[in-house]
N, C-alpha and C. Protein backbone atom coordinates (compact mmCIF):
# COMPACT_ATOMS: atom_id res chain seq x y z
N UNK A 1 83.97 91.79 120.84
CA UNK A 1 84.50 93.10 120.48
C UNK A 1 85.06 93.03 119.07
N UNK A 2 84.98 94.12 118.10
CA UNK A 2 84.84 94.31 116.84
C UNK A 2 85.85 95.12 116.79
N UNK A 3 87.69 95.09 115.85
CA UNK A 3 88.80 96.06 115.88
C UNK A 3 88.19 96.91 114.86
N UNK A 4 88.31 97.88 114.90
CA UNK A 4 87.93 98.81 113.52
C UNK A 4 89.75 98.00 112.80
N UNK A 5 88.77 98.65 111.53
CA UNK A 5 89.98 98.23 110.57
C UNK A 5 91.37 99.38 110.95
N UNK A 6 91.09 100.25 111.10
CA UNK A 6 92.24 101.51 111.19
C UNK A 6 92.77 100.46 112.75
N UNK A 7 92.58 100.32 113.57
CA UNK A 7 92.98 99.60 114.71
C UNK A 7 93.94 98.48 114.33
N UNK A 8 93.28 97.38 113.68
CA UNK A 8 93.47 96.15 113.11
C UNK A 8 95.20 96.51 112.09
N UNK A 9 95.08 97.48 111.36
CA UNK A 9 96.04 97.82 110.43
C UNK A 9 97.32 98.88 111.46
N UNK A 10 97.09 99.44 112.07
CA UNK A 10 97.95 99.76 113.52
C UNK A 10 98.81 98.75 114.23
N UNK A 11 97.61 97.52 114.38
CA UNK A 11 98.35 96.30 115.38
C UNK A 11 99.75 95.73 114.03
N UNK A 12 98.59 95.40 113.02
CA UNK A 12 99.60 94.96 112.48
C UNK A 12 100.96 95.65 112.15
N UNK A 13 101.02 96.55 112.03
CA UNK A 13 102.49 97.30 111.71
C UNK A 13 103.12 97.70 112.72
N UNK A 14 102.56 97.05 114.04
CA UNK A 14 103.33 97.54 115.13
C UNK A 14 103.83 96.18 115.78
N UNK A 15 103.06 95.17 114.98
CA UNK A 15 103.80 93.50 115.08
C UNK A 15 104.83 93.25 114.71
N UNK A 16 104.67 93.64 113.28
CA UNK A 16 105.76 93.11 111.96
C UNK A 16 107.00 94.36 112.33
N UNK A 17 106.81 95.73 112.72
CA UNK A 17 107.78 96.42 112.93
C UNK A 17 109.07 95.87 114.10
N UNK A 18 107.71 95.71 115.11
CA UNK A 18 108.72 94.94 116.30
C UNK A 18 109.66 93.75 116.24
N UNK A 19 108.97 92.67 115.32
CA UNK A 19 109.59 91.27 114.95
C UNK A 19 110.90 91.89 114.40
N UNK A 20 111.06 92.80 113.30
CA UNK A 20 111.80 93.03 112.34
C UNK A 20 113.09 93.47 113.37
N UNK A 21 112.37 94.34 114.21
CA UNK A 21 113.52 95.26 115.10
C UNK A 21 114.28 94.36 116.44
N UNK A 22 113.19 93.15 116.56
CA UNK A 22 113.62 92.20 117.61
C UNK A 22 114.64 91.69 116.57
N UNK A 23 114.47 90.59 115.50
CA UNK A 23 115.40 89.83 114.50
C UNK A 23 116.82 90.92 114.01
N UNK A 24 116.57 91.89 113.59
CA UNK A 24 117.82 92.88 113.83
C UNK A 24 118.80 92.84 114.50
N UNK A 25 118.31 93.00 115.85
CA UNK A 25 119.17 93.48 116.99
C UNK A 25 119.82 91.76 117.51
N UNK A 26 118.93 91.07 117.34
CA UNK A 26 119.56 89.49 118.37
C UNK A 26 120.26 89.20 116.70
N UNK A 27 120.01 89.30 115.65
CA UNK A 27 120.53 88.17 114.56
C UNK A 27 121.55 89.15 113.56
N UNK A 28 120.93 90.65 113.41
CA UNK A 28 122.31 91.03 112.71
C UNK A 28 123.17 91.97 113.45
N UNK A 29 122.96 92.31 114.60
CA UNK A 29 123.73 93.39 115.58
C UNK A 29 124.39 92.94 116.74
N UNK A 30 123.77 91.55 117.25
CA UNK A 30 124.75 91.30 118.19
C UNK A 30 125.11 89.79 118.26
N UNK A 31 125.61 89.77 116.93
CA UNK A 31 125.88 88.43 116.78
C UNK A 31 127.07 88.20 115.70
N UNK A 32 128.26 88.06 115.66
CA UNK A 32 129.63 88.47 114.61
C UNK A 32 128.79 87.42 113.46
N UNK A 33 129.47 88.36 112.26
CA UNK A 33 129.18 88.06 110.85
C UNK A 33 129.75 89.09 109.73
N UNK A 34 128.80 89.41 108.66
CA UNK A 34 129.52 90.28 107.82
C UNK A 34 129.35 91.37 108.17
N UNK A 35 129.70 92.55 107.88
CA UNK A 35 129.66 93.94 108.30
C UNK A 35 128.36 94.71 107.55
N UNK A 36 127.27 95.27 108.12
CA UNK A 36 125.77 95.57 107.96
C UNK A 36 126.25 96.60 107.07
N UNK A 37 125.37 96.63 106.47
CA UNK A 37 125.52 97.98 105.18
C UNK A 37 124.04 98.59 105.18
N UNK A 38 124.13 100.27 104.41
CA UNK A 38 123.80 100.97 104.52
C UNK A 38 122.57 100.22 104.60
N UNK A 39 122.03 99.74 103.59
CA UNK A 39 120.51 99.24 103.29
C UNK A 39 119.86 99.20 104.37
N UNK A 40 120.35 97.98 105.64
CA UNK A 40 120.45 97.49 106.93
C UNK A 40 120.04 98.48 107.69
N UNK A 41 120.76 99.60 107.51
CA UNK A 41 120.28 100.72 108.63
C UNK A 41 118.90 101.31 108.22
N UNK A 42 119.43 101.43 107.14
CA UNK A 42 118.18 102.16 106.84
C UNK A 42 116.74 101.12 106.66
N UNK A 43 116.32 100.52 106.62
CA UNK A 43 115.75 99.36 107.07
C UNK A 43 115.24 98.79 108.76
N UNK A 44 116.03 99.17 109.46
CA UNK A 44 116.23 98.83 110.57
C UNK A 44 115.37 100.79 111.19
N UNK A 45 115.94 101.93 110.60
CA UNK A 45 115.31 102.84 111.29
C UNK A 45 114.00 102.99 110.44
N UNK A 46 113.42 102.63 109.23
CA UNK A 46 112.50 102.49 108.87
C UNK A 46 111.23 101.70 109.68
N UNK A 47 112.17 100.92 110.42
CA UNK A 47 111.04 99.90 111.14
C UNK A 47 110.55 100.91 112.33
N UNK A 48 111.05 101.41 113.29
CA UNK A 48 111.04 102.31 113.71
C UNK A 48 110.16 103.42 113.39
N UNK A 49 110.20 103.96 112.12
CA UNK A 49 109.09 104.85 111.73
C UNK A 49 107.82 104.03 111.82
N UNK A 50 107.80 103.01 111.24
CA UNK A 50 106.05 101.97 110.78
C UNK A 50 105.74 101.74 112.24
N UNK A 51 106.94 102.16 113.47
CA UNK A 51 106.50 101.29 114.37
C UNK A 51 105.64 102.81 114.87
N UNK A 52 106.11 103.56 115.07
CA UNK A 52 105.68 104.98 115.38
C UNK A 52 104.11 105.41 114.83
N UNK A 53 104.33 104.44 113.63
CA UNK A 53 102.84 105.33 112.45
C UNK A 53 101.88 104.01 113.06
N UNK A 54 102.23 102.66 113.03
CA UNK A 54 101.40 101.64 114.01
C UNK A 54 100.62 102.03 115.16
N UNK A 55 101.76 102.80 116.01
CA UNK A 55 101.52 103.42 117.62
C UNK A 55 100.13 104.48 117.22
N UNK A 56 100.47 105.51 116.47
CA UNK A 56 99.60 106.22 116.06
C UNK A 56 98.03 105.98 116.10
N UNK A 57 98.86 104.83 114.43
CA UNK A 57 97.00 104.13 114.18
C UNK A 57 96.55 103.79 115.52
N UNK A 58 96.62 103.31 116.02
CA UNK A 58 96.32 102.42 117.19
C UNK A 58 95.45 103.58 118.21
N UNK A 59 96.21 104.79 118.62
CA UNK A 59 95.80 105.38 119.13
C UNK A 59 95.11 106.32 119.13
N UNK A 60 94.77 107.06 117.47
CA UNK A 60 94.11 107.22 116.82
C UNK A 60 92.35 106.85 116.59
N UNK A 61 92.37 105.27 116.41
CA UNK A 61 91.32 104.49 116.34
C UNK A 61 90.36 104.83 117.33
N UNK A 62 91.26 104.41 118.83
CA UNK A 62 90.95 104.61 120.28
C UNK A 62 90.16 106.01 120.40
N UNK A 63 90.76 107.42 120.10
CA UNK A 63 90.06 108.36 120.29
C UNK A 63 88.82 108.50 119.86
N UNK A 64 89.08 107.63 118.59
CA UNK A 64 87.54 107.72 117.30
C UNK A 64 86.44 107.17 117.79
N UNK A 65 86.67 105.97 118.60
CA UNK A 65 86.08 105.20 119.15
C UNK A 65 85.21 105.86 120.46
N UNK A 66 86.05 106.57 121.08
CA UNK A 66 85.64 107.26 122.39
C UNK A 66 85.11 108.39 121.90
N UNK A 67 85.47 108.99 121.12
CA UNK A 67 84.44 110.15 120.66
C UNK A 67 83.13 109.54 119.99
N UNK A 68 83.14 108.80 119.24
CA UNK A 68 81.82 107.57 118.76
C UNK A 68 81.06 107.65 119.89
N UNK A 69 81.80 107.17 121.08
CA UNK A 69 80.67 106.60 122.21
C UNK A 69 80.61 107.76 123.20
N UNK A 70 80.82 108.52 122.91
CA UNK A 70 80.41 110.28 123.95
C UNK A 70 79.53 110.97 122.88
N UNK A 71 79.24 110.64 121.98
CA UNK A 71 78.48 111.16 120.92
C UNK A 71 77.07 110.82 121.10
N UNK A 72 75.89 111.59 121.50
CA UNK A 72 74.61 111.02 121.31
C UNK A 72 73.98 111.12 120.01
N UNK A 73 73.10 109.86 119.75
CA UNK A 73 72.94 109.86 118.81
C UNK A 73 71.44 108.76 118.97
């Protein structure tokens, strides 16, 4: 099986989003240290968006794919 690239580029930003949002939460949110600043948040809900636009691609691809193969041709 062959990912389309739009698929392939989905997974990935829905990897690196998650890692980011896993390392966040266990290493700067629930763990005492210095006090998170703005950047942090915003960073942290950014991941969140890529993770959303990942989800998308992903599901996106899938339709393209299924309309591809309901398509005679």
């Amino acid at each position: 099986m062959r990912l389309s690239r739009q698929k392939l580029v989905g997974w990935i930003l829905v990897v690196v989003s998650v890692a980011y949002i896993a390392y966040f939460l266990r290493v700067r949110l629930f763990t005492p240290g210095p006090i998170l600043e703005r950047k942090e948040w915003v960073q942290f809900i950014g991941s969140f968006v890529i993770l959303m636009l990942g989800t998308i691609n992903v599901r996106m691809a899938a339709m393209r794919e299924r309309a591809r193969k309901g398509s005679p041709e």
